[in-house]
C-alpha atoms as a PDB file:
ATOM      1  CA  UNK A   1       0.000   0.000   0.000  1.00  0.00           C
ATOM      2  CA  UNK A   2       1.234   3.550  -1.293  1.00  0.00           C
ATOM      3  CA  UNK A   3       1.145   6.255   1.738  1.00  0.00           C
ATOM      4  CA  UNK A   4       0.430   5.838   5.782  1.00  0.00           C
ATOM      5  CA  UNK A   5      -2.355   3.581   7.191  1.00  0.00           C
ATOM      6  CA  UNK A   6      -4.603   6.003   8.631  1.00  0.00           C
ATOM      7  CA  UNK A   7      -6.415   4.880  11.816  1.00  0.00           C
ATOM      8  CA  UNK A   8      -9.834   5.177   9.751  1.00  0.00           C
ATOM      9  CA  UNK A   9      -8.515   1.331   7.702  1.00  0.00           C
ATOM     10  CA  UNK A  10      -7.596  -0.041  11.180  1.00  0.00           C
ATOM     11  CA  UNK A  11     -11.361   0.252  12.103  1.00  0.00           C
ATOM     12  CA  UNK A  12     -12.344  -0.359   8.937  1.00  0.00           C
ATOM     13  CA  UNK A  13     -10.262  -3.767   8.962  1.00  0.00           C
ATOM     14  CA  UNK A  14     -11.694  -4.820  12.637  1.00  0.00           C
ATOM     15  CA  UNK A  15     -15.090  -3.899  11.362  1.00  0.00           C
ATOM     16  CA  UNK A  16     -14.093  -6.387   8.611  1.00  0.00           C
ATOM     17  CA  UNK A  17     -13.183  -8.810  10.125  1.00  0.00           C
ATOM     18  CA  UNK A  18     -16.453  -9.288  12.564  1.00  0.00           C
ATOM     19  CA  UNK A  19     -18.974  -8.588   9.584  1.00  0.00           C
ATOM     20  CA  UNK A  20     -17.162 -11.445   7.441  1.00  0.00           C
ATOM     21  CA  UNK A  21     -17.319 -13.798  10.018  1.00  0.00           C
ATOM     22  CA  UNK A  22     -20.133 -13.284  11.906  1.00  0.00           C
ATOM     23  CA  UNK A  23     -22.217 -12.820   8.618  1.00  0.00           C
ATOM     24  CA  UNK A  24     -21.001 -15.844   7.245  1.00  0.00           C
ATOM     25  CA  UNK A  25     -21.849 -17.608  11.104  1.00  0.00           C
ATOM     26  CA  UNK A  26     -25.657 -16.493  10.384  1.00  0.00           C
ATOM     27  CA  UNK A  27     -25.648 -17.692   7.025  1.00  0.00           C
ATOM     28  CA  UNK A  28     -24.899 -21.228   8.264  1.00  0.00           C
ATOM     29  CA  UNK A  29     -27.079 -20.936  11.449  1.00  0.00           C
ATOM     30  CA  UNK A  30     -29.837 -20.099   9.283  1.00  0.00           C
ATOM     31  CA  UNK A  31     -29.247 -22.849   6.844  1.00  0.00           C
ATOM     32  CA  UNK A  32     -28.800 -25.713   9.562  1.00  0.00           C
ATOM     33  CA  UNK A  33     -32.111 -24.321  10.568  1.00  0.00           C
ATOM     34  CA  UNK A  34     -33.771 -24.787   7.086  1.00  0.00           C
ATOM     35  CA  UNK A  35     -32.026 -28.392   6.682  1.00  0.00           C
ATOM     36  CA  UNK A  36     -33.395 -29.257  10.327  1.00  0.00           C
ATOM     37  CA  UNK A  37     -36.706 -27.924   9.175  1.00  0.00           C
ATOM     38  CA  UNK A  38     -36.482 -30.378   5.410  1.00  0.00           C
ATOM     39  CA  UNK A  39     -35.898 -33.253   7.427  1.00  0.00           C
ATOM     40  CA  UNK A  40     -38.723 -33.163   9.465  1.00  0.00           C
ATOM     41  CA  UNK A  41     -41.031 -34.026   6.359  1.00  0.00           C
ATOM     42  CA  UNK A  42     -38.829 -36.539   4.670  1.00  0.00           C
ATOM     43  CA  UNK A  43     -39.574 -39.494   7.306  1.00  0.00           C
ATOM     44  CA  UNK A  44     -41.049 -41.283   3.801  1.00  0.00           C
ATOM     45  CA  UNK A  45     -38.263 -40.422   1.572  1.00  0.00           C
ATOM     46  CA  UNK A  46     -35.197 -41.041   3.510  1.00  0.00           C
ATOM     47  CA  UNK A  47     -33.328 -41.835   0.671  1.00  0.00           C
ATOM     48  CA  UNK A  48     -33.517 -37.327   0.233  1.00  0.00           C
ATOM     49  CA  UNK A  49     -31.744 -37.020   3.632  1.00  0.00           C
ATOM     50  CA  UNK A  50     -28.119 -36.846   3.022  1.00  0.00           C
ATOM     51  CA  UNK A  51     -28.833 -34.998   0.041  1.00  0.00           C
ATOM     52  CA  UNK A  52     -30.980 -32.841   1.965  1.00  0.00           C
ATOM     53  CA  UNK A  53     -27.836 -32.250   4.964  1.00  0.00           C
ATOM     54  CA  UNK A  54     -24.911 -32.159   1.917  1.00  0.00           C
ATOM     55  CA  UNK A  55     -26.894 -29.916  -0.318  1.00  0.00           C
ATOM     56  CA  UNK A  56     -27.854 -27.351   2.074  1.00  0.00           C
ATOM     57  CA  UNK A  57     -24.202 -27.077   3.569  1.00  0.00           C
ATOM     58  CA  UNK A  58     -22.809 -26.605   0.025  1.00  0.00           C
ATOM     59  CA  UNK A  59     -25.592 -23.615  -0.231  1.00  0.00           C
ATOM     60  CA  UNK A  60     -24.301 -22.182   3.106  1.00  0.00           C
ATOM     61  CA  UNK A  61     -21.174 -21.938   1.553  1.00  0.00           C
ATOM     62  CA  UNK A  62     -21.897 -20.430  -1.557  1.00  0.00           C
ATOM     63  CA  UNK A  63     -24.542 -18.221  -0.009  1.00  0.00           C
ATOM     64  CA  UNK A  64     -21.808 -16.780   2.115  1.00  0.00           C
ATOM     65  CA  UNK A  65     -19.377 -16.355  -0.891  1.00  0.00           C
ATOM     66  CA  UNK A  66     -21.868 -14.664  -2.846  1.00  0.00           C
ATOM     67  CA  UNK A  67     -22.098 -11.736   0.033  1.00  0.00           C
ATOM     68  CA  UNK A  68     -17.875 -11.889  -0.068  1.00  0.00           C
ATOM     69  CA  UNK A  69     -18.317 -13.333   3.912  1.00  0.00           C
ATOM     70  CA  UNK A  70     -16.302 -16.377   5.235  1.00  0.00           C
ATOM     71  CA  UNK A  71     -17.810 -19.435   3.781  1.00  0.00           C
ATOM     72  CA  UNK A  72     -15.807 -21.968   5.814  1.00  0.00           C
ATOM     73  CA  UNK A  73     -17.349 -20.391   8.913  1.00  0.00           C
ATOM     74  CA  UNK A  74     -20.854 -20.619   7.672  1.00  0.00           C
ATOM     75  CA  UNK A  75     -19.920 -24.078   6.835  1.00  0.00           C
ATOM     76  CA  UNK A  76     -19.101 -24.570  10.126  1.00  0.00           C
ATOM     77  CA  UNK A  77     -22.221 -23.055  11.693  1.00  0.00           C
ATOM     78  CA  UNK A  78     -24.767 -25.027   9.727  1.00  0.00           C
ATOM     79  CA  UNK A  79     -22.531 -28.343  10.253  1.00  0.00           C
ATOM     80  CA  UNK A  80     -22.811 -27.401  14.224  1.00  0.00           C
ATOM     81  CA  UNK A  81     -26.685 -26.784  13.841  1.00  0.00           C
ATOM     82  CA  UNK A  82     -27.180 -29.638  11.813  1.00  0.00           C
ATOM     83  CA  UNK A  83     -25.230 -31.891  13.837  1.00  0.00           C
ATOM     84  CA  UNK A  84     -27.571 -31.019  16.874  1.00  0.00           C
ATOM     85  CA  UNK A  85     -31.312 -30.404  15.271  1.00  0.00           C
ATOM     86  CA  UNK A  86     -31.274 -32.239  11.336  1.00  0.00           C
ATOM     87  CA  UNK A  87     -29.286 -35.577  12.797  1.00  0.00           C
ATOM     88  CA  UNK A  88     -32.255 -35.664  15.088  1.00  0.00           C
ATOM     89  CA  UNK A  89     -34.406 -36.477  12.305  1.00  0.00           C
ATOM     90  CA  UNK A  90     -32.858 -38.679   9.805  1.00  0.00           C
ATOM     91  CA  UNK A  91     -32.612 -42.362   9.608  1.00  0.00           C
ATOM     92  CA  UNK A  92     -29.290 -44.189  11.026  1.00  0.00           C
ATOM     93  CA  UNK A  93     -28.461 -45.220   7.500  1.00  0.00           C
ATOM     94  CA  UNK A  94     -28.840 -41.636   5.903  1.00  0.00           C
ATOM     95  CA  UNK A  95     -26.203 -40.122   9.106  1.00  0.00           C
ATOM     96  CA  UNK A  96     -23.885 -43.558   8.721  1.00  0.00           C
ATOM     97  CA  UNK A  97     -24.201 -42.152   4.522  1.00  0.00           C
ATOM     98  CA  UNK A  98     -23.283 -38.625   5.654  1.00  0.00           C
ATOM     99  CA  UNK A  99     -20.233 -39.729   8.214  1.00  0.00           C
ATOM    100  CA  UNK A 100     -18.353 -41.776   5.770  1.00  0.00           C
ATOM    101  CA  UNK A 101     -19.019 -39.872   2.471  1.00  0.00           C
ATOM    102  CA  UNK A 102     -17.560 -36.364   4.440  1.00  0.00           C
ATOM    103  CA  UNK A 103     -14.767 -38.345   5.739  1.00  0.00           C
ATOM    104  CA  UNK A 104     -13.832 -39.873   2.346  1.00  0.00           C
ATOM    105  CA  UNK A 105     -14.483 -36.281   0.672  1.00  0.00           C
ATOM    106  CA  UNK A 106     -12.125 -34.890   3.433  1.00  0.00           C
ATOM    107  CA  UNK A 107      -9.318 -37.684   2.598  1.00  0.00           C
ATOM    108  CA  UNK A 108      -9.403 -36.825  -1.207  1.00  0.00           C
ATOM    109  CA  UNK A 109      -9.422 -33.452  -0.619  1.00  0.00           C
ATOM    110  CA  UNK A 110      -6.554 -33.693   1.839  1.00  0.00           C
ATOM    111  CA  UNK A 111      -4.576 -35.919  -0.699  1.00  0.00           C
ATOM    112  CA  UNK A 112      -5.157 -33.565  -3.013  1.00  0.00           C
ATOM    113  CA  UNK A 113      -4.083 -30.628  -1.720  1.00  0.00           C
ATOM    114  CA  UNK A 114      -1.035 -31.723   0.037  1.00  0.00           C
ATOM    115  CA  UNK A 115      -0.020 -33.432  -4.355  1.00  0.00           C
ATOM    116  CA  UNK A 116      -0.630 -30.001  -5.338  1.00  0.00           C
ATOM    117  CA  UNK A 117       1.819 -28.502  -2.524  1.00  0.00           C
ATOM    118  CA  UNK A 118       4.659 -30.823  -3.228  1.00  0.00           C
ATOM    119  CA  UNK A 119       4.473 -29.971  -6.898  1.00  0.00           C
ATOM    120  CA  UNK A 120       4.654 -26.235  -6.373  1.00  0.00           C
ATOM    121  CA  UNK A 121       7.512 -26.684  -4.172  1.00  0.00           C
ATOM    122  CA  UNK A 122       9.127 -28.960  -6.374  1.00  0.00           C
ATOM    123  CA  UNK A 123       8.735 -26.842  -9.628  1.00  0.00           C
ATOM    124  CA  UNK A 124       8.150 -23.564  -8.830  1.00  0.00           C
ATOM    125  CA  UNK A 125      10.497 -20.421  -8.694  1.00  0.00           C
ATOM    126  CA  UNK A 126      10.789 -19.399  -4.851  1.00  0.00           C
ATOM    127  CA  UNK A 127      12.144 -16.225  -3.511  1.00  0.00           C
ATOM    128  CA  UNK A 128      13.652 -16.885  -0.035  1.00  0.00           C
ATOM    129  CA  UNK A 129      13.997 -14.251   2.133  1.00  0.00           C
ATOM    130  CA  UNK A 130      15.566 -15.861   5.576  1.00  0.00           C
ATOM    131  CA  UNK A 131      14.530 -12.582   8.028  1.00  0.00           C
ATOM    132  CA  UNK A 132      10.945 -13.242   6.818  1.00  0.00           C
ATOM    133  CA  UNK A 133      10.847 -16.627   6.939  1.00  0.00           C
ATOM    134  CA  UNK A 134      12.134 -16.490  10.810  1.00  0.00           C
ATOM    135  CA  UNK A 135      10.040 -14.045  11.817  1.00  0.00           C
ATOM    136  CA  UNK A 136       6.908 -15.421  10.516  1.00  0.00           C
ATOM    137  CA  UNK A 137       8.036 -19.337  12.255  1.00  0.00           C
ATOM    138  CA  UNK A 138       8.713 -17.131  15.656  1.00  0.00           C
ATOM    139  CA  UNK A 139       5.163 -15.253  15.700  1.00  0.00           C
ATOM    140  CA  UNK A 140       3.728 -18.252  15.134  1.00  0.00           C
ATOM    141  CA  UNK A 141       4.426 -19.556  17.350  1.00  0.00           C
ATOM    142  CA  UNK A 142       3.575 -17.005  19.848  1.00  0.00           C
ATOM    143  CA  UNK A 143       0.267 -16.758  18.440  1.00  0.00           C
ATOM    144  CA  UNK A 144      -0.307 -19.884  19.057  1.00  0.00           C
ATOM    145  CA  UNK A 145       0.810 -20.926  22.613  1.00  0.00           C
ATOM    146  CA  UNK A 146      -1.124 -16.729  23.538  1.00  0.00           C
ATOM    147  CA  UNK A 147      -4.074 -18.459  21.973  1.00  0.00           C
ATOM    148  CA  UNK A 148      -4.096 -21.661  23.595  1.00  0.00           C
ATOM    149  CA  UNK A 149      -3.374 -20.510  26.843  1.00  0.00           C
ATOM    150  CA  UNK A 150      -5.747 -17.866  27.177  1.00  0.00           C
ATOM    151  CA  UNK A 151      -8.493 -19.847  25.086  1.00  0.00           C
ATOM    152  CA  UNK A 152      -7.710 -22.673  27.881  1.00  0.00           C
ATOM    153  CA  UNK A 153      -7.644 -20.519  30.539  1.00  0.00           C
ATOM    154  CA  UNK A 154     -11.348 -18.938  29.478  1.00  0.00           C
ATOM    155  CA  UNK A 155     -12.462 -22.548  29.114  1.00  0.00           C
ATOM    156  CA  UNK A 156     -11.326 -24.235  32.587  1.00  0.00           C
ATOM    157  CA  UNK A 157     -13.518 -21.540  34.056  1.00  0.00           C
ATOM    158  CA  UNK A 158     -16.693 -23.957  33.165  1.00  0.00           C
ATOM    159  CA  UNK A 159     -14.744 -27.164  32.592  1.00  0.00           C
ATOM    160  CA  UNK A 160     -15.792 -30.081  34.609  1.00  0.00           C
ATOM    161  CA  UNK A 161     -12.142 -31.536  34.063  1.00  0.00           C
ATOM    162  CA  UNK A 162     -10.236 -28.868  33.294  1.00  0.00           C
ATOM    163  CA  UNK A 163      -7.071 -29.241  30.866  1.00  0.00           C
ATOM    164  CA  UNK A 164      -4.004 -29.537  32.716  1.00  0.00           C
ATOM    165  CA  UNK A 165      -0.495 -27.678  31.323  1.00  0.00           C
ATOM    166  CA  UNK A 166       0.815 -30.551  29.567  1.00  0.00           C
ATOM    167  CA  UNK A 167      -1.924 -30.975  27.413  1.00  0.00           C
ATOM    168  CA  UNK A 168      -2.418 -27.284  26.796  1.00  0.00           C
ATOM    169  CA  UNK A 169       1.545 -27.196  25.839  1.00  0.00           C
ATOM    170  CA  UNK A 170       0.681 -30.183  23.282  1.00  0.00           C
ATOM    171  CA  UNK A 171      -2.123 -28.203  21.507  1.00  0.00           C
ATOM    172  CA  UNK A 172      -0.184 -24.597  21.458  1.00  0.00           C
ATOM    173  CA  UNK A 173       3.193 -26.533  19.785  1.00  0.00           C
ATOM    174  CA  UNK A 174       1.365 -28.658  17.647  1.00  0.00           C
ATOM    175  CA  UNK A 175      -0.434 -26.776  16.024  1.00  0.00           C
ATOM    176  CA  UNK A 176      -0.186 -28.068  11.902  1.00  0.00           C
ATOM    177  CA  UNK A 177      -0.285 -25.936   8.998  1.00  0.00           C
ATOM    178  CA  UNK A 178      -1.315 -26.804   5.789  1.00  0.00           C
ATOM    179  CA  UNK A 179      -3.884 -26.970   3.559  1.00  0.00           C
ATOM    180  CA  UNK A 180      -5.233 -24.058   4.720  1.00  0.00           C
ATOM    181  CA  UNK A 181      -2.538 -21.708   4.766  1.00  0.00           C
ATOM    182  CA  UNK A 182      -1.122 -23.003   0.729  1.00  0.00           C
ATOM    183  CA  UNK A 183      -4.489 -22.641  -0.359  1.00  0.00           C
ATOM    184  CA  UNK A 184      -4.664 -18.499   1.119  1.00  0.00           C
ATOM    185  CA  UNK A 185      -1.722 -18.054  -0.179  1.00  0.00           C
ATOM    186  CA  UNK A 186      -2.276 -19.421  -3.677  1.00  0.00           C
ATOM    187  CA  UNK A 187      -4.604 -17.462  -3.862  1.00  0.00           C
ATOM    188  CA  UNK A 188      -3.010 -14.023  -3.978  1.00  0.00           C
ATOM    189  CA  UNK A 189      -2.671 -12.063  -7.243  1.00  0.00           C
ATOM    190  CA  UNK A 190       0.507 -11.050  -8.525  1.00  0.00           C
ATOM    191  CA  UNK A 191      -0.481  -7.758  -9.565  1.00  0.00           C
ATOM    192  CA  UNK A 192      -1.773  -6.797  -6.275  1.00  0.00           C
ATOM    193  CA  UNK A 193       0.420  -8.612  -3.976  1.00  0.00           C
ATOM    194  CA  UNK A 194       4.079  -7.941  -5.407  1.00  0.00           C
ATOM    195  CA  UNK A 195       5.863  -9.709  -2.916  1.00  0.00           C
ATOM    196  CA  UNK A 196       3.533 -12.785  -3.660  1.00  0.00           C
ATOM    197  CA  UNK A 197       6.428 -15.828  -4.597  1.00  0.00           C
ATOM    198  CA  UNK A 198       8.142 -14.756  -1.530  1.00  0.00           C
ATOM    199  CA  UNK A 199       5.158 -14.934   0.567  1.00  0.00           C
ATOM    200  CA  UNK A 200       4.552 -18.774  -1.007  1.00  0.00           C
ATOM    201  CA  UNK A 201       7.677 -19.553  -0.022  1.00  0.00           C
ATOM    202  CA  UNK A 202       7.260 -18.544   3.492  1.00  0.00           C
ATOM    203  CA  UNK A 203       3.912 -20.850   3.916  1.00  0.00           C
ATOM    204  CA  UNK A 204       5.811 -23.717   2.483  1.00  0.00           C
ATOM    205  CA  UNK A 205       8.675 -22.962   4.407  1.00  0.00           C
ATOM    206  CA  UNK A 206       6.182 -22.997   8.132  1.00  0.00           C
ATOM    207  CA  UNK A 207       4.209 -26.042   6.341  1.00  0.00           C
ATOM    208  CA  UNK A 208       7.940 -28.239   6.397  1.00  0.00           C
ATOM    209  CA  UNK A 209       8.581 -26.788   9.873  1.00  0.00           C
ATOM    210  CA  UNK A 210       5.382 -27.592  11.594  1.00  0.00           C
ATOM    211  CA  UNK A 211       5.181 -31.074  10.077  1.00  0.00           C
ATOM    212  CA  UNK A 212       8.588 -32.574  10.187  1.00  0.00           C
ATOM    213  CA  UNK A 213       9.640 -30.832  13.207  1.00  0.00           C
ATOM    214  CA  UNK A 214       6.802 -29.799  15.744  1.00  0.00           C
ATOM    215  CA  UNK A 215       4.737 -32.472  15.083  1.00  0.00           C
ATOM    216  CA  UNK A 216       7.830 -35.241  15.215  1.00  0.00           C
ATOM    217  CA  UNK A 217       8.721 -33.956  18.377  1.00  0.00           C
ATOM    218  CA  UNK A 218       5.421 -33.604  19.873  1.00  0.00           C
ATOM    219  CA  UNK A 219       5.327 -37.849  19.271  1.00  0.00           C
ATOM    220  CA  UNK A 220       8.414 -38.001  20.361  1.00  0.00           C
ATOM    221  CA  UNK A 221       8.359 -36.197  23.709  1.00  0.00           C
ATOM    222  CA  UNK A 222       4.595 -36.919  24.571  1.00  0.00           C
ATOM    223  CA  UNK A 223       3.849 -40.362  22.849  1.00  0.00           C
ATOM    224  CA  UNK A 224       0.430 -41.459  22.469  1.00  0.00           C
ATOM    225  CA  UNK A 225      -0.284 -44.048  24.798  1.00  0.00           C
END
């Protein structure tokens, strides 16, 4: 950006932030409600029920895209409300259909994405810039344990068993990235974002760190039992 940030984009950026995600939130509440509402009448047709819960979280998604909010959180609000109303109502073969067809979806899509990474790093052109790179491992890091432990700390309030501070150490220095993070990043023009190879390179960079090393010595030091 050309010129000083006035404090005018900082608001506008937290303002931003909350209407993205808590407009896409409502989009998904509101279509977990409508899916919980179709399966009510489909007690004669249950062969229409996972069609019914898969079709109306794909339209929470694009619903929320289409108004430029966050459609993996209003996939994630109509997956919460239609994991506690619409699962009420279908059949135990339609919900044993949903389970297994979202967790093979969610192994081909992993596979996938993680192909796609490897060949980028393989074959494409990266601009390292070490300072970067260091700086970006080091804050997240601190993000991430500041996160944990406060998120943790909020939580034990009204935690029957509370989560002691070897487990919350596990979660803050495991924390993977992947998928998520390539895919953002891919994303970025080059003719907006100049710097964009060098920011790729980064996110592959933190993607190699937190899997071979953080995650390898996470087994290592606290095996699973």
């Amino acid at each position: 950006m050309e010129g000083n940030v006035s404090g005018g984009q900082y608001a506008l950026g937290i303002v931003s932030f909350f209407t993205i995600s808590l407009g896409g939130l409502g989009i998904g509440i509101l279509c977990g409600l409508l899916t919980a509402l179709i399966t009510r009448t489909t007690s004669e047709v249950r062969v229409v029920e996972p069609l019914a819960v898969l079709g109306m979280a794909y339209f929470s998604y694009l619903c929320a895209e289409l108004f430029h909010f966050s459609g993996i959180i209003s996939c994630i609000g109509c997956g919460l409300v239609q994991a506690h109303y619409a699962f009420a109502n279908v059949s135990h073969k339609s919900y044993t259909t949903v389970k297994y067809f979202i967790k093979m979806l969610s192994s081909t899509s992993d596979a996938i994405i993680f192909l796609f990474l490897g060949m980028v790093l393989v074959n494409d052109v990266h601009e390292w810039h070490t300072g970067f790179v260091l700086w970006t491992l080091f804050l997240c890091l601190v993000v991430r344990f500041l996160g944990v432990f406060i998120l943790t700390a909020i939580a034990n309030r009204f935690r029957l068993k509370p989560v002691n501070l070897q487990e919350q150490f596990i979660m803050a220095y495991g924390g993977l990235r992947g998928a998520v993070s390539f895919s953002l990043v891919e994303m970025l023009l080059p003719s907006v974002i100049h710097p964009r190879q060098m920011f790729v390179t980064t996110t592959l960079a933190v993607i190699l760190f937190t899997v071979f090393i953080q995650v390898k010595n996470n087994f290592f030091f606290f095996p699973i039992n």
